[in-house]
Every structure is written in structure tokens, then in C-alpha cells.
Protein backbone atom coordinates (compact mmCIF):
# COMPACT_ATOMS: atom_id res chain seq x y z
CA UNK A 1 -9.23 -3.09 -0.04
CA UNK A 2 -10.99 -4.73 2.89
CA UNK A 3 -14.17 -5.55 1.85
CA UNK A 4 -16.75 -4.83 5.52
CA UNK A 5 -15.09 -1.69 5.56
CA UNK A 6 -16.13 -0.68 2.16
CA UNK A 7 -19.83 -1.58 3.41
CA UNK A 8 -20.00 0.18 6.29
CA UNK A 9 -19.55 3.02 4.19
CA UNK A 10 -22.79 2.31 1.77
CA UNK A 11 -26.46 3.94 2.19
CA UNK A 12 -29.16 1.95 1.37
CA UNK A 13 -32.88 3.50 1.01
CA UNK A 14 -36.16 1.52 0.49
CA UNK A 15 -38.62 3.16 -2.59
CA UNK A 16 -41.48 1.91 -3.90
CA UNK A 17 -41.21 -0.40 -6.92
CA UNK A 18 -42.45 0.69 -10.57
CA UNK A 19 -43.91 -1.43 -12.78
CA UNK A 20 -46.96 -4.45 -12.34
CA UNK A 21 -48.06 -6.11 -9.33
CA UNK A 22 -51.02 -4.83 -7.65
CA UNK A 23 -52.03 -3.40 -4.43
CA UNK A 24 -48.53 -5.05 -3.08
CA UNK A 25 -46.50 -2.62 -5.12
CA UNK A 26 -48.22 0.45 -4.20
CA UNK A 27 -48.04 -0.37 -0.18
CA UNK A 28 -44.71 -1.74 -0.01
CA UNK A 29 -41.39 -0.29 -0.51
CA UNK A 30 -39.00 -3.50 -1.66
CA UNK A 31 -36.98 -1.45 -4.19
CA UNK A 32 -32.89 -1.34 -2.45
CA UNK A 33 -31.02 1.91 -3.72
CA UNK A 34 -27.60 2.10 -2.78
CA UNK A 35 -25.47 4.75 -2.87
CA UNK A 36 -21.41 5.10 -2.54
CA UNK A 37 -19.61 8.47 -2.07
CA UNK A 38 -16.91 8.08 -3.91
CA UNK A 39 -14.88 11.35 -2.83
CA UNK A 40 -15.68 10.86 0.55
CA UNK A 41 -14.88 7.52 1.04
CA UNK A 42 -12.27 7.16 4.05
CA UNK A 43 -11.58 3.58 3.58
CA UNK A 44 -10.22 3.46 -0.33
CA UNK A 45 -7.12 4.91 -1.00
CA UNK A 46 -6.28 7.71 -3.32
CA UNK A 47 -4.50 5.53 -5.75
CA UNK A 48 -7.83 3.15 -5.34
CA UNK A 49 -9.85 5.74 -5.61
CA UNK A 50 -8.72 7.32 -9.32
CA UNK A 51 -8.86 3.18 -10.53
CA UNK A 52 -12.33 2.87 -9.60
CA UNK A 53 -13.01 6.82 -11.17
CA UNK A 54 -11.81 5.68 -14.67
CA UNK A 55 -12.98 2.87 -14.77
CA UNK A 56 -16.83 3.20 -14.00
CA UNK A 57 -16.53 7.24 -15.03
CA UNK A 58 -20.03 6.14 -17.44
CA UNK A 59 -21.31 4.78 -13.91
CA UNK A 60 -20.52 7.53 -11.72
CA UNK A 61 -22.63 10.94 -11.26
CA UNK A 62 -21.18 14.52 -11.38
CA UNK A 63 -20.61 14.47 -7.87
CA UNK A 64 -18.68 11.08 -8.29
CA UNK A 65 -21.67 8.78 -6.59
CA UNK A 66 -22.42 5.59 -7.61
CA UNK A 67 -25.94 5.00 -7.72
CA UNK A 68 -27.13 1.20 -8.06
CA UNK A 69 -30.99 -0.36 -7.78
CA UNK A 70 -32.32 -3.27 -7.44
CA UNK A 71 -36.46 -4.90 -7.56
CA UNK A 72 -36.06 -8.01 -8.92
CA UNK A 73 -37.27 -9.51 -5.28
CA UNK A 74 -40.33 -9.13 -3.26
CA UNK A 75 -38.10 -8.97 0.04
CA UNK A 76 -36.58 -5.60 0.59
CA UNK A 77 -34.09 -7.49 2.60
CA UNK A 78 -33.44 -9.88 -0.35
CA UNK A 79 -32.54 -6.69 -2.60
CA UNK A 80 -30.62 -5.33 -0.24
CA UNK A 81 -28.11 -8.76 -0.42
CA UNK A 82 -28.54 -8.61 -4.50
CA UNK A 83 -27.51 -4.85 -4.98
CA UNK A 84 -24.45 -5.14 -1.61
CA UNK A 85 -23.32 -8.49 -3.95
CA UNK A 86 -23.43 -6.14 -7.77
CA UNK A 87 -21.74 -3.44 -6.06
CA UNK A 88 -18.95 -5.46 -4.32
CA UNK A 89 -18.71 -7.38 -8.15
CA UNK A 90 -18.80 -4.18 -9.96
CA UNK A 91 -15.62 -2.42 -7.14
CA UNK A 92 -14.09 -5.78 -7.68
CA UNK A 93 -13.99 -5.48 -11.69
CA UNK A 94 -13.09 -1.83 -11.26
CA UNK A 95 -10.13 -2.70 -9.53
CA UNK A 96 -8.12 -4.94 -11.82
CA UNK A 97 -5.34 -3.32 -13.22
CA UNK A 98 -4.41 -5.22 -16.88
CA UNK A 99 -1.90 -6.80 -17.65
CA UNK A 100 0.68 -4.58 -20.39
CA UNK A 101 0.94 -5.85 -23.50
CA UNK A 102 3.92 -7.50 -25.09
CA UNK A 103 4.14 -6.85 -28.45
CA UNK A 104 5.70 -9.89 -30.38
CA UNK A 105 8.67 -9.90 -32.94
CA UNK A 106 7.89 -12.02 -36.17
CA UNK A 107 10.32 -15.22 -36.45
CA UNK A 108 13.14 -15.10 -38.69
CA UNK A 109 11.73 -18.53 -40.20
CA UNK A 110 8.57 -16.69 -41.21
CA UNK A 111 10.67 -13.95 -42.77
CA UNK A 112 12.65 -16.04 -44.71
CA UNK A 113 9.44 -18.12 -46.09
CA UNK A 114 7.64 -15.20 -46.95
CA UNK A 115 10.28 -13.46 -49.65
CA UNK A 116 11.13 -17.61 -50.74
CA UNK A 117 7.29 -17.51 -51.52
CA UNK A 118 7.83 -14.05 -52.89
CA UNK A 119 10.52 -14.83 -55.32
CA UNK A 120 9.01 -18.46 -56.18
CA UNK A 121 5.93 -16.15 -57.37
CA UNK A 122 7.92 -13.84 -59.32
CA UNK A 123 10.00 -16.75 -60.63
CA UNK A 124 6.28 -18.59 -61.93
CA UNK A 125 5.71 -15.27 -63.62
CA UNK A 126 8.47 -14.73 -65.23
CA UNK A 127 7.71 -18.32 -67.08
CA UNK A 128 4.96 -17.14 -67.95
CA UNK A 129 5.70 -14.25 -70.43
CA UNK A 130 6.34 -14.39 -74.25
CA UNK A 131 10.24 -15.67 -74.76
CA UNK A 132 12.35 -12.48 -75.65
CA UNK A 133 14.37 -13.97 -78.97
């Protein structure tokens, strides 16, 4: 996965935030969506393509699109670097493949103690009932 290829495939469009801030908000459009074809993309491969489909399928539209925003800056151009840096975090994350687990056997040792402690139980028990004359 080469990582200014991935980029060059990314569309970025300036909106108009939501939310507080005055005449600045309603004039100026600082809000960064970005947008990734999924399907279409030429530079991930196919294998690449189905790890990145399970594992952000809650992320991903119909039309397998991956939609992220960001207006936590005034700068449009400052977005733009936030929401480029979440999506490059979030492929990253989307592309580890975990490790399989090894289940492992219980120790003999532990085996043994357990039916010693079993049989030590039974054994206090036993000394505990009425003598059978």
C-alpha cells in the first residue's frame, strides 16, 4: 500500500460549517469532506480491498464510499491535513490482519493439583460424618 498513491485518489470538497460562530461561519466554507471510492480505487488491491470492506463495513456507504468530515479548525486548509491524517489512520487500522490465536493446553502439574485438592476435600468430608459402628 503506498501511501501518495492512495491520496491522489481522495476528493476533498469545502461546505459551510454548522454550528456557532457568527457572521464567519455563514461566509466561509472551512468544513473538509473527503471522500474515497472504494470500488473504484486503482491503487489498492483486491485482496486490500475486501480487508478494508470488512473491516470499516459500519463506515462505508451502500455504494462502498467512505465519507469522513472534519470543522474542528478555522483554516479549510488545516482540515484538509486533519481529515487526509484520520483517513490515512483509519486505512492503516483497517489493514492489520490479527494475529491467530493459540489456544493453550493446561499443565499436567495443574491437573494433578486439582484432583489432589479434589480428593483432600472429599477425604476432610468423609471425617466429618457420624462413625458407621
Amino acid at each position: 500500500m503506498e501511501i501518495e498513491k492512495i491520496v491522489s485518489e481522495l476528493s476533498y470538497k469545502a461546505v459551510r460549517s454548522s454550528g456557532a460562530g457568527g457572521q464567519n461561519v455563514n461566509k466561509v466554507s472551512s468544513k473538509v469532506v473527503l471522500t474515497f471510492d472504494l470500488k473504484n480505487s486503482q491503487r489498492l488491491s483486491e485482496a486490500e480491498k475486501l480487508l478494508i470492506e470488512t473491516n470499516l463495513a459500519p463506515r462505508l456507504t451502500v455504494d462502498l464510499l467512505l465519507i469522513l468530515n472534519c470543522d474542528e479548525d478555522r483554516s479549510q486548509f488545516r482540515n484538509k491535513e486533519i481529515v487526509t491524517k484520520r483517513f490515512l489512520d483509519l486505512i492503516k487500522r483497517a489493514m492489520v490482519i490479527p494475529k491467530e490465536r493459540k489456544p493453550t493446553r493446561v499443565p499436567k502439574s495443574i491437573i494433578r493439583r486439582r484432583i489432589k485438592d479434589k480428593k483432600n476435600i472429599s477425604e476432610v468430608k468423609k471425617n466429618r460424618r457420624k462413625p458407621d459402628y
